[in-house]
PDB file of N, CA and C in Angstrom:
ATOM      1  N   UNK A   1      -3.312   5.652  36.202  1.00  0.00           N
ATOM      2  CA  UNK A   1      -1.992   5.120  36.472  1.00  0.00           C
ATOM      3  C   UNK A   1      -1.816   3.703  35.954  1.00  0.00           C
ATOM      4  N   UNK A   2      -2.873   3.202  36.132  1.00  0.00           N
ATOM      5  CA  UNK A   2      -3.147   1.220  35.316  1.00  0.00           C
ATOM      6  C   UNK A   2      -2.999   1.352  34.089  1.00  0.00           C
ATOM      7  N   UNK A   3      -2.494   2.068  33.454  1.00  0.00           N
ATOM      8  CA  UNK A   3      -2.573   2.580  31.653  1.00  0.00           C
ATOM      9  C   UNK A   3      -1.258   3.044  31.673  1.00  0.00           C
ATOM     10  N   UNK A   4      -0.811   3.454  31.946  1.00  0.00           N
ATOM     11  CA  UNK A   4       0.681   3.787  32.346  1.00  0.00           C
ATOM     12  C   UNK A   4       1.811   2.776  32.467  1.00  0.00           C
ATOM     13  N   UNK A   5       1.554   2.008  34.053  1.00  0.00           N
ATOM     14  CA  UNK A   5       2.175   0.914  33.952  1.00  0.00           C
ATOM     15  C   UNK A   5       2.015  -0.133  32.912  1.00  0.00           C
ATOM     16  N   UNK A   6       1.202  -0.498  32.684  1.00  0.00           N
ATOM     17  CA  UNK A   6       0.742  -1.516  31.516  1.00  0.00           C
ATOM     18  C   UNK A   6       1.652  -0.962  30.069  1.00  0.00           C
ATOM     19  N   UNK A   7       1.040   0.581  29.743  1.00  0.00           N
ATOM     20  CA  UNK A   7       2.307   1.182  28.745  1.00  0.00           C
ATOM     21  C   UNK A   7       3.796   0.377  28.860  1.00  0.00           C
ATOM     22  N   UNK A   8       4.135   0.909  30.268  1.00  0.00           N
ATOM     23  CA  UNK A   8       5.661   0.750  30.301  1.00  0.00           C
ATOM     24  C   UNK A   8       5.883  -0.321  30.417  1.00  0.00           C
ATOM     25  N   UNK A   9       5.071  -1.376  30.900  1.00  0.00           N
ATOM     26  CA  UNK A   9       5.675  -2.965  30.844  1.00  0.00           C
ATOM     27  C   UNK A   9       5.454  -3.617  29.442  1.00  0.00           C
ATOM     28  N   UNK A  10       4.263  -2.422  28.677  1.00  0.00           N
ATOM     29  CA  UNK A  10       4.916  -3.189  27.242  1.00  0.00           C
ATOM     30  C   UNK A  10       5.934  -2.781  26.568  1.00  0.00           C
ATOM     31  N   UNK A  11       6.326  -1.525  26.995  1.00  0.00           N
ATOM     32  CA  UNK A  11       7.562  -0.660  25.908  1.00  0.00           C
ATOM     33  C   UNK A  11       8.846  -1.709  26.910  1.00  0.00           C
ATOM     34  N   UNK A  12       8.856  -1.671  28.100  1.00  0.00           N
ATOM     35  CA  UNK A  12      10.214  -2.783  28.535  1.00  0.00           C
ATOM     36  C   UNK A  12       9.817  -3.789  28.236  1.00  0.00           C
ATOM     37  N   UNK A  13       9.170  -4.863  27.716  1.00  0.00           N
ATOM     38  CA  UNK A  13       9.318  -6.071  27.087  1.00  0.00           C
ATOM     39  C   UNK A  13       9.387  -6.039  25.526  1.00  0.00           C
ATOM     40  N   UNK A  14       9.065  -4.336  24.789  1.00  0.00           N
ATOM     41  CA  UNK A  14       9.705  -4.482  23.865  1.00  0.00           C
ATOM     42  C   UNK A  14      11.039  -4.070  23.154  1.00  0.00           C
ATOM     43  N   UNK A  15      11.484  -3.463  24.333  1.00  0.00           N
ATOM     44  CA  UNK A  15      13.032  -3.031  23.922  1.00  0.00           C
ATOM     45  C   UNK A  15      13.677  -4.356  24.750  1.00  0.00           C
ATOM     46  N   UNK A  16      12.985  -4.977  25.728  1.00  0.00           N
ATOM     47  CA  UNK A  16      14.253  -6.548  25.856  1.00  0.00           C
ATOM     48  C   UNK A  16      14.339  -6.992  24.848  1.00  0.00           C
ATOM     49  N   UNK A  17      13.108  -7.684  23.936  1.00  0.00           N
ATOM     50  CA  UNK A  17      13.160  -8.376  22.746  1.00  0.00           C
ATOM     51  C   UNK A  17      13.443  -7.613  21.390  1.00  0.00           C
ATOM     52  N   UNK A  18      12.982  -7.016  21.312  1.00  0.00           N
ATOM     53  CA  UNK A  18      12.718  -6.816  20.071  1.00  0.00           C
ATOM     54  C   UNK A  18      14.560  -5.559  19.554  1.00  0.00           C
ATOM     55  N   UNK A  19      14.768  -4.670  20.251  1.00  0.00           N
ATOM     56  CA  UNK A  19      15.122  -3.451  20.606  1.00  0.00           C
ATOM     57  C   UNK A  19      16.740  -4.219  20.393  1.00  0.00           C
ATOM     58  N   UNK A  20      16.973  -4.032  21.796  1.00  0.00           N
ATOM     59  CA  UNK A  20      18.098  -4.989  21.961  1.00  0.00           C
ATOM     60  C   UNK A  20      19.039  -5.886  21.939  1.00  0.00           C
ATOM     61  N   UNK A  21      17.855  -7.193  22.302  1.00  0.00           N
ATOM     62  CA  UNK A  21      18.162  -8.623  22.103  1.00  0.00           C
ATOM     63  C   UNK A  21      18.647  -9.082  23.493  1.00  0.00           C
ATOM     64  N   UNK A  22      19.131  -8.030  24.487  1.00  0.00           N
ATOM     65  CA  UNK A  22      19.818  -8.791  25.212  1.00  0.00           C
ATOM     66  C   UNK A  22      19.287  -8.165  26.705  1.00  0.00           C
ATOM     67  N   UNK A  23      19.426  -8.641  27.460  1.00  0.00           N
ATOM     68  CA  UNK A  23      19.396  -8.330  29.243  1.00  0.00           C
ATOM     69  C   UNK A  23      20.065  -7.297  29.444  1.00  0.00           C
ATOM     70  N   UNK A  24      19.025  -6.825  30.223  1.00  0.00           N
ATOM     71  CA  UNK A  24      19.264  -4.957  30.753  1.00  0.00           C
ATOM     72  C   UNK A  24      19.461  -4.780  31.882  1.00  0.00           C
ATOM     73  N   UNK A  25      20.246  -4.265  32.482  1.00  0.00           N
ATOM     74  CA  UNK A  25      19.717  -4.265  34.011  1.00  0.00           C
ATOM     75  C   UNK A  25      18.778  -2.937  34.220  1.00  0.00           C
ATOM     76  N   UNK A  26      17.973  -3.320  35.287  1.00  0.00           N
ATOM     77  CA  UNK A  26      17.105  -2.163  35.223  1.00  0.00           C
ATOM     78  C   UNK A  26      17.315  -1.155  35.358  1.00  0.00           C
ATOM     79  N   UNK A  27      18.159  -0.186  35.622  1.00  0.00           N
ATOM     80  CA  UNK A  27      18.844   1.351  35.279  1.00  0.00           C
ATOM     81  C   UNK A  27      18.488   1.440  34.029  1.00  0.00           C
ATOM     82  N   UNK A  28      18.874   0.512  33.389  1.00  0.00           N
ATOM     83  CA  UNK A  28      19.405   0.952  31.822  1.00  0.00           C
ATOM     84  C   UNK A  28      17.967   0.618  31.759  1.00  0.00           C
ATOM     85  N   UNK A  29      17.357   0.096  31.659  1.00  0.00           N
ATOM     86  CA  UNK A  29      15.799  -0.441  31.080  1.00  0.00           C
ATOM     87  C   UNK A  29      15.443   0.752  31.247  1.00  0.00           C
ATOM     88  N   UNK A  30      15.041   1.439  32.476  1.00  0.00           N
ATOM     89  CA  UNK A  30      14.327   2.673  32.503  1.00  0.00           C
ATOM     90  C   UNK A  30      14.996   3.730  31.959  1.00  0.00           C
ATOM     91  N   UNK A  31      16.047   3.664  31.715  1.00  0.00           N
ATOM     92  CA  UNK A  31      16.178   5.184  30.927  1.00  0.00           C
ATOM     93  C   UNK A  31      16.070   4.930  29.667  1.00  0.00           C
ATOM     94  N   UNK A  32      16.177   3.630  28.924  1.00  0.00           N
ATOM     95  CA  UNK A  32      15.708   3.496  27.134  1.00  0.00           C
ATOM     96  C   UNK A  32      14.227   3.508  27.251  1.00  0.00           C
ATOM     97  N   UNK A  33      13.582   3.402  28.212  1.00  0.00           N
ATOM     98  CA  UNK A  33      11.903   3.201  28.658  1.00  0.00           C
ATOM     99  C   UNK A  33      11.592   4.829  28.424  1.00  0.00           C
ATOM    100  N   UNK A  34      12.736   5.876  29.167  1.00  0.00           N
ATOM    101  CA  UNK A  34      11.889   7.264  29.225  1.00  0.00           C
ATOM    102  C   UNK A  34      12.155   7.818  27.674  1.00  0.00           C
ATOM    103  N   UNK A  35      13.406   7.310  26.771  1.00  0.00           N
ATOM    104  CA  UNK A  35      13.790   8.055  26.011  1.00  0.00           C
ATOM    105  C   UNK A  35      12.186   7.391  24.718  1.00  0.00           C
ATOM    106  N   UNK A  36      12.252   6.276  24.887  1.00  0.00           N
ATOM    107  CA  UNK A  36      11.427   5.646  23.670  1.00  0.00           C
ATOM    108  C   UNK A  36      10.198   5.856  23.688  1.00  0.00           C
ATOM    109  N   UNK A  37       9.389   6.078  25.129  1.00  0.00           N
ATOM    110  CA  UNK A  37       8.210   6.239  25.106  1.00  0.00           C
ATOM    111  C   UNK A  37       8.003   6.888  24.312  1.00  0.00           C
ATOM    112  N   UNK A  38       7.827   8.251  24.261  1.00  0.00           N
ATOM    113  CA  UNK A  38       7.279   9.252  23.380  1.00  0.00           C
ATOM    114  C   UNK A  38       7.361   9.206  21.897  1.00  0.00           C
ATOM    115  N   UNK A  39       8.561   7.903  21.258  1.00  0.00           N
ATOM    116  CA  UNK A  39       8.801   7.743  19.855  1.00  0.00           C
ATOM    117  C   UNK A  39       7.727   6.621  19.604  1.00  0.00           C
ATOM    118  N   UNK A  40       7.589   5.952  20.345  1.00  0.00           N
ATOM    119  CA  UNK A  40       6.569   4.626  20.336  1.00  0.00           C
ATOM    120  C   UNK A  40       5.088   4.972  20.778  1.00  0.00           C
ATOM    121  N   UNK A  41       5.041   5.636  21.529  1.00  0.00           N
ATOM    122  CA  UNK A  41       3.491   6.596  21.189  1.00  0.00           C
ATOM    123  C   UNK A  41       3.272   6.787  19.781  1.00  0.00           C
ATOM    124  N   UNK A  42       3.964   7.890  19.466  1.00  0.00           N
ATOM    125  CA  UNK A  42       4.285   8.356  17.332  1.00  0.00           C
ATOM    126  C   UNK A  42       3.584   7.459  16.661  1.00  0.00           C
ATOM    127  N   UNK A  43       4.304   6.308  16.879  1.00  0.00           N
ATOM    128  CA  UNK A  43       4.315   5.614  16.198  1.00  0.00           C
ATOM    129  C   UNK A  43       3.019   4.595  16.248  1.00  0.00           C
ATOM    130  N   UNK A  44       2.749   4.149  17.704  1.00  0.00           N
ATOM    131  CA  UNK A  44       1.403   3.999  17.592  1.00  0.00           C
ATOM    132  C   UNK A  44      -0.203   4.626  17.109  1.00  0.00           C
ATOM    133  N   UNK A  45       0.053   5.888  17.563  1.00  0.00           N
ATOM    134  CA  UNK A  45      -0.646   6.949  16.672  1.00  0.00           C
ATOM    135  C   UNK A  45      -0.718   6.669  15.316  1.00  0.00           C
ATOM    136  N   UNK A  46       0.685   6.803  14.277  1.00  0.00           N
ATOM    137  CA  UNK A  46       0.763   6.678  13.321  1.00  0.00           C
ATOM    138  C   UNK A  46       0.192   5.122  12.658  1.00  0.00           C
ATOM    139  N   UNK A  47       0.006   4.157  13.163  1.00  0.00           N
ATOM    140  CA  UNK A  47      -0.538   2.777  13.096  1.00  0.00           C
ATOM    141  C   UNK A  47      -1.873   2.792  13.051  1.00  0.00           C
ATOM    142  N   UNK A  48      -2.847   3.470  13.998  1.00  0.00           N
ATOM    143  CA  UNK A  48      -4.135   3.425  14.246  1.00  0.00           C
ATOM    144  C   UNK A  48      -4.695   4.120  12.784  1.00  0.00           C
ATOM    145  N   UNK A  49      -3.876   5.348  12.264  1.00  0.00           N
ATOM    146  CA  UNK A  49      -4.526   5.607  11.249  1.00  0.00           C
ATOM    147  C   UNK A  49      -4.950   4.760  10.000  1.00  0.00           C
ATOM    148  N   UNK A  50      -6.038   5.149   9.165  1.00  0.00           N
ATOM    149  CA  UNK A  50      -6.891   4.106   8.473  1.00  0.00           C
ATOM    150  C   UNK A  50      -6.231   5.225   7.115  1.00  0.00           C
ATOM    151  N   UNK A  51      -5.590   4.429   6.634  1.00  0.00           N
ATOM    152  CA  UNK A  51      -4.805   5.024   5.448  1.00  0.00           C
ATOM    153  C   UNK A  51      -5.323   4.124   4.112  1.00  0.00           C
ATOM    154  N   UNK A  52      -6.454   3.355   4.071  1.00  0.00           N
ATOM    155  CA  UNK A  52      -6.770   2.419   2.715  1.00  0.00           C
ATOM    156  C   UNK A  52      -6.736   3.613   1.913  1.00  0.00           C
ATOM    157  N   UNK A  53      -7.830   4.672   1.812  1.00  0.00           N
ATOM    158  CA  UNK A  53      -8.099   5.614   0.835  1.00  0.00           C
ATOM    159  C   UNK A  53      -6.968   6.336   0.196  1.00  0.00           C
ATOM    160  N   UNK A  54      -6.275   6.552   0.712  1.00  0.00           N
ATOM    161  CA  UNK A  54      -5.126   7.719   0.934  1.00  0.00           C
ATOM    162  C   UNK A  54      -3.695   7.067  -0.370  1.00  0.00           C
ATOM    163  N   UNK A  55      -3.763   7.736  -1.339  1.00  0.00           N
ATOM    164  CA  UNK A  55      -2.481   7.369  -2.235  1.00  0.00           C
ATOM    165  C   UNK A  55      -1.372   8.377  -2.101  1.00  0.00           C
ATOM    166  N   UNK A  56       0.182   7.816  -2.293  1.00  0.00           N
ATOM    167  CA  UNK A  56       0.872   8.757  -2.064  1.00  0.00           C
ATOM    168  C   UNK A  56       0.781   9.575  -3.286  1.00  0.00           C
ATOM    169  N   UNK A  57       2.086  10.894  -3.302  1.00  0.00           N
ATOM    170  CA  UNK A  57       1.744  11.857  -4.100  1.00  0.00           C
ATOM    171  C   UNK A  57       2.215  11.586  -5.339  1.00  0.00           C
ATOM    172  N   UNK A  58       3.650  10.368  -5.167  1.00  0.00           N
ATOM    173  CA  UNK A  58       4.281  10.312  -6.427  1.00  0.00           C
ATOM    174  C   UNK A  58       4.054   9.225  -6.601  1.00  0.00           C
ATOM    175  N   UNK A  59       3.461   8.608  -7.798  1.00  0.00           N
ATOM    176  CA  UNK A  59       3.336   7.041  -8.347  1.00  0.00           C
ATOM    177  C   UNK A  59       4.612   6.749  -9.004  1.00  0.00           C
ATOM    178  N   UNK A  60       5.282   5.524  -8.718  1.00  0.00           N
ATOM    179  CA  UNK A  60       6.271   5.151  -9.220  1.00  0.00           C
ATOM    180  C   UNK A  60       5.988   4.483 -10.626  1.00  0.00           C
ATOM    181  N   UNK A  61       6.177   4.847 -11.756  1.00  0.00           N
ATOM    182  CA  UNK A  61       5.951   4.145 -13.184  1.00  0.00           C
ATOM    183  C   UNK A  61       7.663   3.916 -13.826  1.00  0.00           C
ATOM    184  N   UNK A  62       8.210   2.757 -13.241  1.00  0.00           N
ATOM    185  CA  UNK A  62       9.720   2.184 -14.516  1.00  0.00           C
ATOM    186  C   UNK A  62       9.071   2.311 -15.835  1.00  0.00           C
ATOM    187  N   UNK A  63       8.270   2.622 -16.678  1.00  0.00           N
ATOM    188  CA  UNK A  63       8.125   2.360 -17.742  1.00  0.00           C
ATOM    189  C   UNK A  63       7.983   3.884 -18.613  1.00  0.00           C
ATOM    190  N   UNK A  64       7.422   4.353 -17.602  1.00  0.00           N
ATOM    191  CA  UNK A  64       6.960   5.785 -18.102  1.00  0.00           C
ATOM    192  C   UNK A  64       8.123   6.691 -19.248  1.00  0.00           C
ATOM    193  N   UNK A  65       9.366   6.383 -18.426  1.00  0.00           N
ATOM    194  CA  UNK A  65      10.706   6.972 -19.894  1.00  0.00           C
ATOM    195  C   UNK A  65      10.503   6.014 -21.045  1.00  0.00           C
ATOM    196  N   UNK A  66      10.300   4.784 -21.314  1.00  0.00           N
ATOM    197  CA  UNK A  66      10.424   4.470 -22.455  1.00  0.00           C
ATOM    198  C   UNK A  66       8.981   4.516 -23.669  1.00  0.00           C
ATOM    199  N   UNK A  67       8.319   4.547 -22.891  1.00  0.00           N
ATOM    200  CA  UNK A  67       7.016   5.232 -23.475  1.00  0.00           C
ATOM    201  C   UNK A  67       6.994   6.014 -24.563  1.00  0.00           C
ATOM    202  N   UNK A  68       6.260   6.214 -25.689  1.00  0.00           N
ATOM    203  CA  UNK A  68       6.593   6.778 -26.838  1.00  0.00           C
ATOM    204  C   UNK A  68       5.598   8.153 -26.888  1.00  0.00           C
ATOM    205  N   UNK A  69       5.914   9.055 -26.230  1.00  0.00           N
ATOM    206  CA  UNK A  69       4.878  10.363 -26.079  1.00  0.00           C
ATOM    207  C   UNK A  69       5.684  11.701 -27.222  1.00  0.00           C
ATOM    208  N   UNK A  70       4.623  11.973 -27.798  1.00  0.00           N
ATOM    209  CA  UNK A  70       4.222  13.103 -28.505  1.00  0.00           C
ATOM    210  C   UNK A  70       3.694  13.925 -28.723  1.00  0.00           C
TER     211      UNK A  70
END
């Protein structure tokens, strides 16, 4: 449950600041708290991964059309 609360007092101090900008009253805090959790999990998940190795599929080359291939 100490992992939990701690969760949610960081996801409500980051939708005051960051999210928002402005003062919530707490109704509203907890229901952007239940909707975001689970997107901000995602997303933490998605952070922890160790992506150095990993290239995407399409390399972007601007030059590649003017290139003189035959």
């Amino acid at each position: 449950m100490a992992a939990d609360s701690t969760d949610r007092s960081e996801i409500s101090d980051l939708i005051r600041s960051k999210i928002t900008g402005s003062p919530l009253a707490t109704e509203r805090l907890q229901e952007l708290i239940n909707e975001y959790q689970p997107i901000l999990f995602e997303i933490a998940k998605l952070r922890a991964l160790d992506l150095t190795a990993v290239h995407p599929a399409i390399v972007f080359e601007p030059t590649a059309t003017y290139r003189n291939i035959q």
